[in-house]
PDB file of N, CA and C in Angstrom:
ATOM      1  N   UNK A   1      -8.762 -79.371  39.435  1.00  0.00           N
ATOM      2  CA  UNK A   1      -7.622 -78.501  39.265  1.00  0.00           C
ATOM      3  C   UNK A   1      -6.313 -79.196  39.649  1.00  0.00           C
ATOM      4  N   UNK A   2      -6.331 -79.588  40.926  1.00  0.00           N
ATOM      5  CA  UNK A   2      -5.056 -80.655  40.820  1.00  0.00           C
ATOM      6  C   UNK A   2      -4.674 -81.416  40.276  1.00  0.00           C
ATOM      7  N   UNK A   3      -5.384 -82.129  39.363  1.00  0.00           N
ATOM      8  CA  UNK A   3      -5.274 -83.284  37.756  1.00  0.00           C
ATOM      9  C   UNK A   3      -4.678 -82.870  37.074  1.00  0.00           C
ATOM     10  N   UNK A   4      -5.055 -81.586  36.932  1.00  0.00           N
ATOM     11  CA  UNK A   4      -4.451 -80.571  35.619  1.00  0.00           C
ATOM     12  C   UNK A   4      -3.130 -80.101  35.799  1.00  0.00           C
ATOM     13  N   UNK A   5      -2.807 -79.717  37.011  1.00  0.00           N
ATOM     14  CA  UNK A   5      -1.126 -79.348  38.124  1.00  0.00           C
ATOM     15  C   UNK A   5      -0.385 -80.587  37.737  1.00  0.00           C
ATOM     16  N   UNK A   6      -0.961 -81.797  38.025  1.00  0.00           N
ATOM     17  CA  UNK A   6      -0.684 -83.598  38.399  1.00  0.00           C
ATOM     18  C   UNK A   6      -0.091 -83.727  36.549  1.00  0.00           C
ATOM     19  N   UNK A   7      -1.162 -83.470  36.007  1.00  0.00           N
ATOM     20  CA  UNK A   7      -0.614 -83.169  34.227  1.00  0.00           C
ATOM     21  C   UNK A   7       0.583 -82.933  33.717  1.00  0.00           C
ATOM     22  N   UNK A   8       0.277 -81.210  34.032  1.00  0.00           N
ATOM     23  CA  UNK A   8       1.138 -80.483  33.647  1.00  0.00           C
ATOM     24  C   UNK A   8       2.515 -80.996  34.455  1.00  0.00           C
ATOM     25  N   UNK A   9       2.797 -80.903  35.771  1.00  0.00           N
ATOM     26  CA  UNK A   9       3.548 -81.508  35.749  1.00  0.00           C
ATOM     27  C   UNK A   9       4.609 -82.517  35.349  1.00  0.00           C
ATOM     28  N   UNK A  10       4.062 -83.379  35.459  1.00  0.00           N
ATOM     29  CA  UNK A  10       4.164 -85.059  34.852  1.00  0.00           C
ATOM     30  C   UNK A  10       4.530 -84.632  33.487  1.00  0.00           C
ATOM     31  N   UNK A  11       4.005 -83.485  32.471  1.00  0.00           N
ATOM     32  CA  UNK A  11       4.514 -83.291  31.446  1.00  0.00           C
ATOM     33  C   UNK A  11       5.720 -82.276  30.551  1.00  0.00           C
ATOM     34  N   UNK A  12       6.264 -81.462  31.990  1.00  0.00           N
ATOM     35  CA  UNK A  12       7.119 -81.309  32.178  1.00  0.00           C
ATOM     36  C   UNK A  12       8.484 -81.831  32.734  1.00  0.00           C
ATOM     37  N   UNK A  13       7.930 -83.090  33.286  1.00  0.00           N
ATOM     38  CA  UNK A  13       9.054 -83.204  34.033  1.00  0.00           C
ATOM     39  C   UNK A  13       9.828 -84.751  32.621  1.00  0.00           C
ATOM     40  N   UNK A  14       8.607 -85.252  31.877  1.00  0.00           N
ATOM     41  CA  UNK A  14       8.770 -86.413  30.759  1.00  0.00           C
ATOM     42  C   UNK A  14       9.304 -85.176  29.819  1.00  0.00           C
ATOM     43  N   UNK A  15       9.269 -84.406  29.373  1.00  0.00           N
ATOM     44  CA  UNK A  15       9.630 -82.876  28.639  1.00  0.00           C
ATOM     45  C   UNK A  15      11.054 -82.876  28.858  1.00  0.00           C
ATOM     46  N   UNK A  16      11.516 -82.503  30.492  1.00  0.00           N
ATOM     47  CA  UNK A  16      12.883 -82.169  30.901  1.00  0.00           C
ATOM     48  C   UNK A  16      13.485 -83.436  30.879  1.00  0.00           C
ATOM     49  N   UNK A  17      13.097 -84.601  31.264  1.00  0.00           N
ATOM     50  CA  UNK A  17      13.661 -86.199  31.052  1.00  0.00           C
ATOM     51  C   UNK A  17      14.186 -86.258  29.347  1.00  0.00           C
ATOM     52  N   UNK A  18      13.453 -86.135  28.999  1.00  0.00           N
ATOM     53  CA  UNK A  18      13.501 -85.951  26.975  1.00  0.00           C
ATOM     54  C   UNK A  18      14.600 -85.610  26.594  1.00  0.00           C
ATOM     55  N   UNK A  19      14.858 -84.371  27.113  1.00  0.00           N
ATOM     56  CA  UNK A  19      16.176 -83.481  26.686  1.00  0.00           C
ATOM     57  C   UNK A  19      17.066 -83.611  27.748  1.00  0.00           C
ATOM     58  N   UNK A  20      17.057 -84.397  28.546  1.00  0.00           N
ATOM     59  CA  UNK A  20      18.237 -84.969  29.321  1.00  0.00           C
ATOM     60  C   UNK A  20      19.142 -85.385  28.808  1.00  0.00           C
ATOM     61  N   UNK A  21      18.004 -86.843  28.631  1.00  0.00           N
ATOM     62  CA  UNK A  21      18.521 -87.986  27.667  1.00  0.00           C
ATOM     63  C   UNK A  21      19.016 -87.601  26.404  1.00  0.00           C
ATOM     64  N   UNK A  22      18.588 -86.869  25.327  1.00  0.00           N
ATOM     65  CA  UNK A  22      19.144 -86.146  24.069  1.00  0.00           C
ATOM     66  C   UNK A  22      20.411 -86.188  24.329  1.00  0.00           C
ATOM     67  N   UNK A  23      20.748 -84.579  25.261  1.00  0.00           N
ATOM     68  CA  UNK A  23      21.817 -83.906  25.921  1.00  0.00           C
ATOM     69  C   UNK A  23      23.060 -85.539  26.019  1.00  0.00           C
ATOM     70  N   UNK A  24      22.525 -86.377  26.815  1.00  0.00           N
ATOM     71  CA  UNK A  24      23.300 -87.355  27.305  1.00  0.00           C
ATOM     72  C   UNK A  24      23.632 -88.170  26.208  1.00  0.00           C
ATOM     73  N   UNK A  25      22.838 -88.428  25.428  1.00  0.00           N
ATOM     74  CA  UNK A  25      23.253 -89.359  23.601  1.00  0.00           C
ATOM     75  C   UNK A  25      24.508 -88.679  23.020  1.00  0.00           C
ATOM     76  N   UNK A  26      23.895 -87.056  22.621  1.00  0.00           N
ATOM     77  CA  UNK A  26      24.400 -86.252  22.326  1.00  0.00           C
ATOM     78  C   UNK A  26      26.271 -86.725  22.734  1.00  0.00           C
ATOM     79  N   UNK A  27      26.155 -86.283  24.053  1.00  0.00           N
ATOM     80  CA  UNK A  27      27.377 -86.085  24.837  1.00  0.00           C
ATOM     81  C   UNK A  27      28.946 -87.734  24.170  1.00  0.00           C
ATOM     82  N   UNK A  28      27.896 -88.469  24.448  1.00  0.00           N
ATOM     83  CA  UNK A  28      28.002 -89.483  23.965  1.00  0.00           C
ATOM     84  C   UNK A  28      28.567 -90.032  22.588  1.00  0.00           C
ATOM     85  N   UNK A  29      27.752 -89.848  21.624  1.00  0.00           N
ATOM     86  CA  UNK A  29      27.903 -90.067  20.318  1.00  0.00           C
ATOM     87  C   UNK A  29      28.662 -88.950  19.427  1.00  0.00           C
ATOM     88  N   UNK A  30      28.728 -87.992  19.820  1.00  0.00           N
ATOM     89  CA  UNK A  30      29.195 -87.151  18.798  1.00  0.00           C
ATOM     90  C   UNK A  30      30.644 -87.308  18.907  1.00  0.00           C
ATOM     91  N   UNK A  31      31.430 -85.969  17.954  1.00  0.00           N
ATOM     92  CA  UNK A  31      32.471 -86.827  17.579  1.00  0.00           C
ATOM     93  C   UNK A  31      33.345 -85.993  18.335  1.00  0.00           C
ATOM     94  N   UNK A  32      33.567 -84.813  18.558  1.00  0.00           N
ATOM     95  CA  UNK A  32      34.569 -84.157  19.134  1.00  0.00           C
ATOM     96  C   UNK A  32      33.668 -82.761  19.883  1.00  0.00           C
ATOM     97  N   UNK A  33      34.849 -81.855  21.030  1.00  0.00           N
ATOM     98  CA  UNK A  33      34.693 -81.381  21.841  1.00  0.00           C
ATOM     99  C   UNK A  33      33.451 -80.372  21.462  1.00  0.00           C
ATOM    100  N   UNK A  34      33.405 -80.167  20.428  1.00  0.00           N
ATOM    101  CA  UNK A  34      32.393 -78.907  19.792  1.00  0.00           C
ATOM    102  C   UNK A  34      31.117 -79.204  19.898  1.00  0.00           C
ATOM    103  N   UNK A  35      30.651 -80.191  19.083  1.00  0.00           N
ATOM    104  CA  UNK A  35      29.760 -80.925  19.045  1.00  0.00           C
ATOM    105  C   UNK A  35      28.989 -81.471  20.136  1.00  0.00           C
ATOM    106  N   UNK A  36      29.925 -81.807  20.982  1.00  0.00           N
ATOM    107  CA  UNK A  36      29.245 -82.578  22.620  1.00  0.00           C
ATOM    108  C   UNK A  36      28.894 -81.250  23.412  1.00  0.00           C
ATOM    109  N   UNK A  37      29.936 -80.721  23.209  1.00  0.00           N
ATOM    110  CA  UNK A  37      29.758 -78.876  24.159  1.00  0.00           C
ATOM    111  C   UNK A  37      28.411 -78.070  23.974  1.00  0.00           C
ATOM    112  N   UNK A  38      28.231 -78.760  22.448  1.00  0.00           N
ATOM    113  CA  UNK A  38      26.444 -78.021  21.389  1.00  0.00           C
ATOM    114  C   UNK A  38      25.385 -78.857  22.132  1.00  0.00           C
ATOM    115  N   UNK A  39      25.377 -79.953  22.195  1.00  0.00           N
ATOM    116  CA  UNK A  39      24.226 -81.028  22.628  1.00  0.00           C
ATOM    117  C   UNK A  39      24.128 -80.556  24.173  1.00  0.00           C
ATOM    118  N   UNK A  40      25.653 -80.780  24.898  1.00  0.00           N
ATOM    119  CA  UNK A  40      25.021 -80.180  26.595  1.00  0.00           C
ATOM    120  C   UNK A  40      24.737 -78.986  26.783  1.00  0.00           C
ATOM    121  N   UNK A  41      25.286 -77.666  25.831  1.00  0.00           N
ATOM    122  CA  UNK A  41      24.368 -76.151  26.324  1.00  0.00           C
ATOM    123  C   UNK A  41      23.303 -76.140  26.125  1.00  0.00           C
ATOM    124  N   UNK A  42      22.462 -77.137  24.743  1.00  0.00           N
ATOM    125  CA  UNK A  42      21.048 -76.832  24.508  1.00  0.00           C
ATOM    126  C   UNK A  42      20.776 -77.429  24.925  1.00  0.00           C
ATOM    127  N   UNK A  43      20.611 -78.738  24.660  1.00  0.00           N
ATOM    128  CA  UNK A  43      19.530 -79.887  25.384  1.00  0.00           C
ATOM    129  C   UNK A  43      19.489 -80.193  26.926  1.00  0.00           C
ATOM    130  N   UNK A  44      21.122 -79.939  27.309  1.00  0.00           N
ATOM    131  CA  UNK A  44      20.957 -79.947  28.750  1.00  0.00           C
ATOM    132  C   UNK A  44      19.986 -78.642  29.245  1.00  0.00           C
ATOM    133  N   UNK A  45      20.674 -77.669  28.794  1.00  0.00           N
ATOM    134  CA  UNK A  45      19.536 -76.409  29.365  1.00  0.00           C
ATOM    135  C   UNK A  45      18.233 -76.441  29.196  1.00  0.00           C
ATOM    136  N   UNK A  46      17.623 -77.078  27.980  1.00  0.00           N
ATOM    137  CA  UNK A  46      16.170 -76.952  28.275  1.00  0.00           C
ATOM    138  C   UNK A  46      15.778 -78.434  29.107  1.00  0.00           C
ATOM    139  N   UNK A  47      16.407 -79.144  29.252  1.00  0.00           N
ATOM    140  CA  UNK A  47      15.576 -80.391  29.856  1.00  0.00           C
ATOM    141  C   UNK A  47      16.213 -79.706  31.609  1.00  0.00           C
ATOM    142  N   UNK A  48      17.111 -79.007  32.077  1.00  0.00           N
ATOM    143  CA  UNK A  48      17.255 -78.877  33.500  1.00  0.00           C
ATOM    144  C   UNK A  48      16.328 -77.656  33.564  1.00  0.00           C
ATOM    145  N   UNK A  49      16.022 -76.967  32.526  1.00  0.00           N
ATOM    146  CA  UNK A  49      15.139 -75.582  32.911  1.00  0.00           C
ATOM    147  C   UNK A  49      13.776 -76.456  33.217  1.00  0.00           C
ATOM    148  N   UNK A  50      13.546 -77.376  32.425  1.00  0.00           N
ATOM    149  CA  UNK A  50      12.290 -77.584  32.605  1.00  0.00           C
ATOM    150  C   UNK A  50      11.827 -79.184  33.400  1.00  0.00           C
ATOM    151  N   UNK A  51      12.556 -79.182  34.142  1.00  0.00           N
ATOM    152  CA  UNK A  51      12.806 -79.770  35.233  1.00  0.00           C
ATOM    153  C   UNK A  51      12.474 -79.234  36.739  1.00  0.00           C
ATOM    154  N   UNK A  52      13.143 -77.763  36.419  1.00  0.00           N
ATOM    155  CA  UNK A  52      13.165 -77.126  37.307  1.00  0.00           C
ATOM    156  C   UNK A  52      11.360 -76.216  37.446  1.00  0.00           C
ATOM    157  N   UNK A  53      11.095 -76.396  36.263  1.00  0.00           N
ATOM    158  CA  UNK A  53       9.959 -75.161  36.042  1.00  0.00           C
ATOM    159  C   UNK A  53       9.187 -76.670  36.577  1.00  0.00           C
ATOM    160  N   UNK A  54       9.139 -77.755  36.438  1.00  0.00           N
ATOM    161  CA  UNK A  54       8.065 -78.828  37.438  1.00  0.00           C
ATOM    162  C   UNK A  54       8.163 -78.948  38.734  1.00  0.00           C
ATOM    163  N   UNK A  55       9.315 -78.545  38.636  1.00  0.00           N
ATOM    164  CA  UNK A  55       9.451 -78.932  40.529  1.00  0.00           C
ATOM    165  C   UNK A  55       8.790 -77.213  41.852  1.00  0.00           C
ATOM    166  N   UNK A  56       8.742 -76.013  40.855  1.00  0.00           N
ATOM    167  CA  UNK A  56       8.407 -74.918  41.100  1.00  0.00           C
ATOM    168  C   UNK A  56       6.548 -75.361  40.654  1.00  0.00           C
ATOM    169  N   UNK A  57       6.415 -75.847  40.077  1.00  0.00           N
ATOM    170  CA  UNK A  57       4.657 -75.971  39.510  1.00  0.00           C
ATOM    171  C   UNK A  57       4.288 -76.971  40.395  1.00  0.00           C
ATOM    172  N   UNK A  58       4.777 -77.998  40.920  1.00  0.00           N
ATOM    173  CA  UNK A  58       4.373 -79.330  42.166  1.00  0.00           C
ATOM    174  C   UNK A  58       4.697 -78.624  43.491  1.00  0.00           C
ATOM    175  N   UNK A  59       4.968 -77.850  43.407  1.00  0.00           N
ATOM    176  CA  UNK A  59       5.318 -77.524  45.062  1.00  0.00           C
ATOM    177  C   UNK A  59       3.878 -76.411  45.413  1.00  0.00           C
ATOM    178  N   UNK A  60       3.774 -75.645  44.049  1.00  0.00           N
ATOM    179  CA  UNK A  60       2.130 -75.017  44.538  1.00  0.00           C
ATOM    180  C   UNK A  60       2.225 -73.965  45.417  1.00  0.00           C
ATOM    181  N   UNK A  61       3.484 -73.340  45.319  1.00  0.00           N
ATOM    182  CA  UNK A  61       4.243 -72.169  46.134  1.00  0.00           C
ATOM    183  C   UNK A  61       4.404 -71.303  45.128  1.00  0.00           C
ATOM    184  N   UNK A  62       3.540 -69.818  44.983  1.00  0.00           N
ATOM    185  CA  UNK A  62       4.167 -68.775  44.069  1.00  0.00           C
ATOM    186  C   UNK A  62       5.334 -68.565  44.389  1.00  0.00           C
ATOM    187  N   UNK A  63       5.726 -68.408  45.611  1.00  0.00           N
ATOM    188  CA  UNK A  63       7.635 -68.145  45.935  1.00  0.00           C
ATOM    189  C   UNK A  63       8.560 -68.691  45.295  1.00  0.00           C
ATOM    190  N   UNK A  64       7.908 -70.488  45.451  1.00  0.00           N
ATOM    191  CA  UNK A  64       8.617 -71.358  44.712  1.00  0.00           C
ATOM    192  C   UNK A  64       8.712 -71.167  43.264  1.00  0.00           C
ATOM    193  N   UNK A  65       7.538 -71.255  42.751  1.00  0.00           N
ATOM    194  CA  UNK A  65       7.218 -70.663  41.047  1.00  0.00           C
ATOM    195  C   UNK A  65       8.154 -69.952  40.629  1.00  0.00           C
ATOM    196  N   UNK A  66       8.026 -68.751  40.972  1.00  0.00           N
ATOM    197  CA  UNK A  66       9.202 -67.882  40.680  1.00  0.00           C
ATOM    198  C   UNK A  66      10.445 -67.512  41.194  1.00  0.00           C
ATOM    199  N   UNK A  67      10.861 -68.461  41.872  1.00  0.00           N
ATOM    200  CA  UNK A  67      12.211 -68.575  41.918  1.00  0.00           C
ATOM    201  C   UNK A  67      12.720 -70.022  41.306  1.00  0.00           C
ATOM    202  N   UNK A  68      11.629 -70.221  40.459  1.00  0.00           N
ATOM    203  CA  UNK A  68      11.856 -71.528  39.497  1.00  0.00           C
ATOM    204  C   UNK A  68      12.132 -70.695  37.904  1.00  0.00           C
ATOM    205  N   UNK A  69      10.999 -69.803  37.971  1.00  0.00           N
ATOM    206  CA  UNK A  69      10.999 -69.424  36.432  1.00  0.00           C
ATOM    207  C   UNK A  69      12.367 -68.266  36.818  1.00  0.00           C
ATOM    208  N   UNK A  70      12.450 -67.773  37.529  1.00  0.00           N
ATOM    209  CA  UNK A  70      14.193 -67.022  37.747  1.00  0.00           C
ATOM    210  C   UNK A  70      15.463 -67.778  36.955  1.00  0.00           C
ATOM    211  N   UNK A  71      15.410 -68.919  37.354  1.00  0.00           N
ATOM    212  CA  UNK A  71      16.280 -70.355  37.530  1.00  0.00           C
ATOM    213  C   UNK A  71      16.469 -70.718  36.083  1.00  0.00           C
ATOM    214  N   UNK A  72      14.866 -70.804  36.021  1.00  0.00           N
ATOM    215  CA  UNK A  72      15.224 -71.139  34.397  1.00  0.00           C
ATOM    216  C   UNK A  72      15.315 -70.277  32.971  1.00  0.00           C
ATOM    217  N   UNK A  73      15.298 -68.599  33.839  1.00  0.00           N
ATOM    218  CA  UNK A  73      15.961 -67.558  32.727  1.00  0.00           C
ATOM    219  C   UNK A  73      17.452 -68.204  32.397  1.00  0.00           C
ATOM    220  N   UNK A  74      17.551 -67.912  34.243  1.00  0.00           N
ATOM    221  CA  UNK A  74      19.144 -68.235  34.113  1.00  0.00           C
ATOM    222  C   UNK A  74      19.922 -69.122  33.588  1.00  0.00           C
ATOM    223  N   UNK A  75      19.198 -70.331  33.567  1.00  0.00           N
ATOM    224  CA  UNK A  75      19.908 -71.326  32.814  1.00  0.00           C
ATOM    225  C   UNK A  75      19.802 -70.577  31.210  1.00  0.00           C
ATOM    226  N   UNK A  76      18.438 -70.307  30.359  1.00  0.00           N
ATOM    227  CA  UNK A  76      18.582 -69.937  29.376  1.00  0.00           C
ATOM    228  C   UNK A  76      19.602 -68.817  28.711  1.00  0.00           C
ATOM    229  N   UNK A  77      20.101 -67.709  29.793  1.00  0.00           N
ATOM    230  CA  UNK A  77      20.918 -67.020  29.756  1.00  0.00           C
ATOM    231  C   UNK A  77      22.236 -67.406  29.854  1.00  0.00           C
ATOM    232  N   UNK A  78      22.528 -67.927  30.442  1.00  0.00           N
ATOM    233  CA  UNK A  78      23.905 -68.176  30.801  1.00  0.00           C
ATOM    234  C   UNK A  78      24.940 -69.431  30.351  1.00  0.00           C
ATOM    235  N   UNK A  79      23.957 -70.735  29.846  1.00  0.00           N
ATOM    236  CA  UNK A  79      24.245 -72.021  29.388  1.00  0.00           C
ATOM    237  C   UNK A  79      24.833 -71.973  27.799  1.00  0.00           C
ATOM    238  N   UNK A  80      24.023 -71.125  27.303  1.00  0.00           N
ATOM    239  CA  UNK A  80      24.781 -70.523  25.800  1.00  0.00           C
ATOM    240  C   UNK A  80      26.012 -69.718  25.690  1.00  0.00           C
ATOM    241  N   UNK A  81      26.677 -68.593  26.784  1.00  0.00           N
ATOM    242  CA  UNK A  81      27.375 -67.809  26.758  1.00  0.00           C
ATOM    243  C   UNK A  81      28.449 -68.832  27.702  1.00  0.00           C
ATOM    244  N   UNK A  82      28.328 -69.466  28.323  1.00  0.00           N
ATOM    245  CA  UNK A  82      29.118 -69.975  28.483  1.00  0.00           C
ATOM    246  C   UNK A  82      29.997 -71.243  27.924  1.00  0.00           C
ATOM    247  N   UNK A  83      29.029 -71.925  27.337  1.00  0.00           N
ATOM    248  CA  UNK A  83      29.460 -72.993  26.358  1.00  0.00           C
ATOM    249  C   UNK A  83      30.280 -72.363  25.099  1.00  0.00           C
ATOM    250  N   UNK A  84      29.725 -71.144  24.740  1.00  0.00           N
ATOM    251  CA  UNK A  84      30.354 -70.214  23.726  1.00  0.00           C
ATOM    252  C   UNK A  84      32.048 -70.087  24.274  1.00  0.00           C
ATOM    253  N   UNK A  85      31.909 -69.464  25.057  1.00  0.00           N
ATOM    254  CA  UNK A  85      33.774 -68.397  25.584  1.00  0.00           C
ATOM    255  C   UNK A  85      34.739 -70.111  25.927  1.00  0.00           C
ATOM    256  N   UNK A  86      33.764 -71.445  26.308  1.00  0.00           N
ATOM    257  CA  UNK A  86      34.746 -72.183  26.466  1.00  0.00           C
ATOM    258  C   UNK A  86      34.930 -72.913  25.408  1.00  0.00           C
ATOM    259  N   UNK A  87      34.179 -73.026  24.199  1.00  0.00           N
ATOM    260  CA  UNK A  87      34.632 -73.635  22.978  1.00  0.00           C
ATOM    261  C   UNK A  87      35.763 -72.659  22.148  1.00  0.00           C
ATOM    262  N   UNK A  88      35.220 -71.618  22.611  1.00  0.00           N
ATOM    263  CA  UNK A  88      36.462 -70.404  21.890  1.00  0.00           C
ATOM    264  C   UNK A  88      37.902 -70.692  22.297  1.00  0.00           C
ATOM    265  N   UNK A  89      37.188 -70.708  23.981  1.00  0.00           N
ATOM    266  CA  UNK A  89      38.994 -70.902  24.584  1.00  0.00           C
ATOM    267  C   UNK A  89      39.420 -72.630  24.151  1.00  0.00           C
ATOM    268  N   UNK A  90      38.813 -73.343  24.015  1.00  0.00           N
ATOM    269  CA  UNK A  90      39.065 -74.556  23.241  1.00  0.00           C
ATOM    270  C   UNK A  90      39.700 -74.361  21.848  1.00  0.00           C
ATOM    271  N   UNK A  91      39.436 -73.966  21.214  1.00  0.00           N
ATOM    272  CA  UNK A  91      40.201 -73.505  19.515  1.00  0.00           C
ATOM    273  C   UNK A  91      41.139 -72.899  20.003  1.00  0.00           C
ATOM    274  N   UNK A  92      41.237 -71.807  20.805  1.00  0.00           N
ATOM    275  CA  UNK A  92      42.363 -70.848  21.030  1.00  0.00           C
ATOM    276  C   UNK A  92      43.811 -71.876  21.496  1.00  0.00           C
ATOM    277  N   UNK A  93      43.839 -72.980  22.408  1.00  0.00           N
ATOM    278  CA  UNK A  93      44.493 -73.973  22.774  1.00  0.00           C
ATOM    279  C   UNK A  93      45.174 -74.397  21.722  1.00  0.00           C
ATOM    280  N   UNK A  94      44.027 -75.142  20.970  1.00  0.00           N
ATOM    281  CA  UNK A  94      44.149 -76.184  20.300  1.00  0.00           C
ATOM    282  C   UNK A  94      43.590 -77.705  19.810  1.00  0.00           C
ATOM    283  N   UNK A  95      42.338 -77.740  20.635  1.00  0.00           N
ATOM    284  CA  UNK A  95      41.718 -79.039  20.323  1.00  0.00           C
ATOM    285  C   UNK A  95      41.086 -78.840  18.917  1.00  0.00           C
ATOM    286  N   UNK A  96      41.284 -79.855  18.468  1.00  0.00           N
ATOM    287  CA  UNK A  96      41.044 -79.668  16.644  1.00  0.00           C
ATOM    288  C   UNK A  96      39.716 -80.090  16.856  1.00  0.00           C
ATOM    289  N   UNK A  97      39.072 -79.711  15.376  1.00  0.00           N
ATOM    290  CA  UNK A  97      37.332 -80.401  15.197  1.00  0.00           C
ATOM    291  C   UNK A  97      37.681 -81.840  14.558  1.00  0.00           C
ATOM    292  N   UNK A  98      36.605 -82.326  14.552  1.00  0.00           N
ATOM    293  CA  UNK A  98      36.767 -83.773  13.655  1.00  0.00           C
ATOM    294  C   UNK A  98      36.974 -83.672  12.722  1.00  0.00           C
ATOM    295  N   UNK A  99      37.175 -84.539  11.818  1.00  0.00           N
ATOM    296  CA  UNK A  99      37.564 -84.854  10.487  1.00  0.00           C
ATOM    297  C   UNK A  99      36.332 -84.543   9.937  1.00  0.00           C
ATOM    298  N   UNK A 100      34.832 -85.108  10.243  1.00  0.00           N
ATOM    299  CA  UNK A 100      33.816 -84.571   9.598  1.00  0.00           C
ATOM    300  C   UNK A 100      33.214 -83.302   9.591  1.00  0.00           C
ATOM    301  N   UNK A 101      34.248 -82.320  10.614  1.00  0.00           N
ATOM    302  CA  UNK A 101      33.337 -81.176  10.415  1.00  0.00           C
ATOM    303  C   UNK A 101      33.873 -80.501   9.090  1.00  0.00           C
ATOM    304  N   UNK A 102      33.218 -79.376   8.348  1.00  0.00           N
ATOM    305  CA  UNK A 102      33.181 -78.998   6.918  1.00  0.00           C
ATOM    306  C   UNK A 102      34.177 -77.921   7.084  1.00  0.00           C
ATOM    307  N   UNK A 103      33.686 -76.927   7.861  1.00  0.00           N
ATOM    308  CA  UNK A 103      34.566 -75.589   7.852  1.00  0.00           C
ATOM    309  C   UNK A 103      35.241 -75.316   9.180  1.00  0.00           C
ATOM    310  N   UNK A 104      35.763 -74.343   8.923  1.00  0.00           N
ATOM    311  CA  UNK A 104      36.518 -73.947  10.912  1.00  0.00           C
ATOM    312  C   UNK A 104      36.751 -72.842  10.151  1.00  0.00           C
ATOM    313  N   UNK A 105      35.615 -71.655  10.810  1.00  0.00           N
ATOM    314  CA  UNK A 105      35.483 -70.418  10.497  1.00  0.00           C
ATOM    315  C   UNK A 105      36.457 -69.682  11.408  1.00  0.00           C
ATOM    316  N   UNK A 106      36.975 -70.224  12.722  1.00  0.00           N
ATOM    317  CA  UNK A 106      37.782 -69.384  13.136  1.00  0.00           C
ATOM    318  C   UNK A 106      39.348 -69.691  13.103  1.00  0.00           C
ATOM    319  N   UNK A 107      39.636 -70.811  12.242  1.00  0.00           N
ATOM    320  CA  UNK A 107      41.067 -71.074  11.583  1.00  0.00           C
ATOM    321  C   UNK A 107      41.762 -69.326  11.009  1.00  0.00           C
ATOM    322  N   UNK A 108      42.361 -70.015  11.860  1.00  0.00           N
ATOM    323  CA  UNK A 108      43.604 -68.106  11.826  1.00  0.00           C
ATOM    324  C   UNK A 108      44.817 -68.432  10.273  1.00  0.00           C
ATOM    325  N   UNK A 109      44.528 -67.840   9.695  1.00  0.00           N
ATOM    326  CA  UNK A 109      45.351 -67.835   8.333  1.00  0.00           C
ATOM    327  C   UNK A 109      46.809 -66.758   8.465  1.00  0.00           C
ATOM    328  N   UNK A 110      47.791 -67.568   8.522  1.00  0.00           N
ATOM    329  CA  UNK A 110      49.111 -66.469   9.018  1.00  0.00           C
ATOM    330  C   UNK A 110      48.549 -64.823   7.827  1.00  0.00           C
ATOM    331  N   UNK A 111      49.114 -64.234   8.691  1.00  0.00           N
ATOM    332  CA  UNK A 111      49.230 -62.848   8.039  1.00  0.00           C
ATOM    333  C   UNK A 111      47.340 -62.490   7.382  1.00  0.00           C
ATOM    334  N   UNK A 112      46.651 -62.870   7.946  1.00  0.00           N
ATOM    335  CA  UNK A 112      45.088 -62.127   8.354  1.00  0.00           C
ATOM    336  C   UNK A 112      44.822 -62.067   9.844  1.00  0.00           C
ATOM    337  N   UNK A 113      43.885 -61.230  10.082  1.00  0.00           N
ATOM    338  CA  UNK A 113      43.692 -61.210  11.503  1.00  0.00           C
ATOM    339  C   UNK A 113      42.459 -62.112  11.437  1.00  0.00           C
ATOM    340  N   UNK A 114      42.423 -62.069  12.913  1.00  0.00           N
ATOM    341  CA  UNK A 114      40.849 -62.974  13.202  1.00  0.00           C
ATOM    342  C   UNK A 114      40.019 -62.506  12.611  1.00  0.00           C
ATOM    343  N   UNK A 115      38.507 -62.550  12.409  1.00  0.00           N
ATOM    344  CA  UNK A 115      37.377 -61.595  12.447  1.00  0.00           C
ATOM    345  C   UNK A 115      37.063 -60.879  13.277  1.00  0.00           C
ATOM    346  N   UNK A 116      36.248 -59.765  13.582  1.00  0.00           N
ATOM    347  CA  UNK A 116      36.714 -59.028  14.907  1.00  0.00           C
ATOM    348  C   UNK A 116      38.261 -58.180  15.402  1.00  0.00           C
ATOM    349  N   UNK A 117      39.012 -58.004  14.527  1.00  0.00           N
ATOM    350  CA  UNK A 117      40.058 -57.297  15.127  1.00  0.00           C
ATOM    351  C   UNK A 117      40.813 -58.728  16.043  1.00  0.00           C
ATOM    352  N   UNK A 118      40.349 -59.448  16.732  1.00  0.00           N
ATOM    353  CA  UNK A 118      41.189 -60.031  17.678  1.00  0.00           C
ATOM    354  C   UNK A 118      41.601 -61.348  17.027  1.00  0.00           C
TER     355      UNK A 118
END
C-alpha cells in the first residue's frame, strides 16, 4: 500500500511539475498580456492544485488531505475569475492585444455600448 501512495504521489507531483513548466513556457513565449495571463490561470492552476493534492496524499493525514483538496477547489475557483476581472481591467486601460490576435470582441465602437449594458 505504501508503493501505491509512493506512486501516486510521484505521479502527481511529475503531473503538477508538467503544468508548471507549460504555465512557465507559456508565460514566456507568448506574445502579449492576454495570452501569458491564459497560460498562468490554467496551467499554473492545475500544476499548483496538483502539487498541492501530493503534498496532502504524502503526508498520510486525512486533516492534511482535505485541507489539500479545499486548496485545490480554491485554486480551481478563484485562478479563472481572477485572471478574468484583471485582463478586463487590462483592455479597460489600454494594453492592446498583439498583432496576431484575430478579433477583440470587447473593442468599444464609438456610439454602441459594450455588450452587457456596460
Amino acid at each position: 500500500m505504501a508503493l501505491v501512495l509512493a506512486l501516486f504521489t510521484a505521479l502527481l507531483i511529475l503531473g503538477g511539475a508538467f503544468f508548471a513548466l507549460v504555465a512557465a513556457i507559456g508565460i514566456n513565449r507568448l506574445p502579449d498580456l492576454y495570452t501569458r495571463m491564459h497560460a498562468a490561470s490554467k496551467a499554473g492552476t492545475v500544476g499548483s492544485g496538483l502539487l498541492l493534492l501530493a503534498v496532502g496524499v504524502h503526508a498520510g493525514d486525512m486533516a492534511t488531505l482535505v485541507r489539500a483538496l479545499a486548496g485545490f477547489f480554491f485554486f480551481i475557483l478563484t485562478a479563472p475569475v481572477s485572471a478574468h476581472l484583471l485582463a478586463k481591467a487590462a483592455h479597460q486601460v489600454g494594453y492592446l492585444l498583439s498583432s496576431s490576435s484575430v478579433c477583440d470582441e470587447m473593442k468599444h465602437r464609438p456610439g454602441k455600448p459594450l455588450r452587457g449594458g456596460g
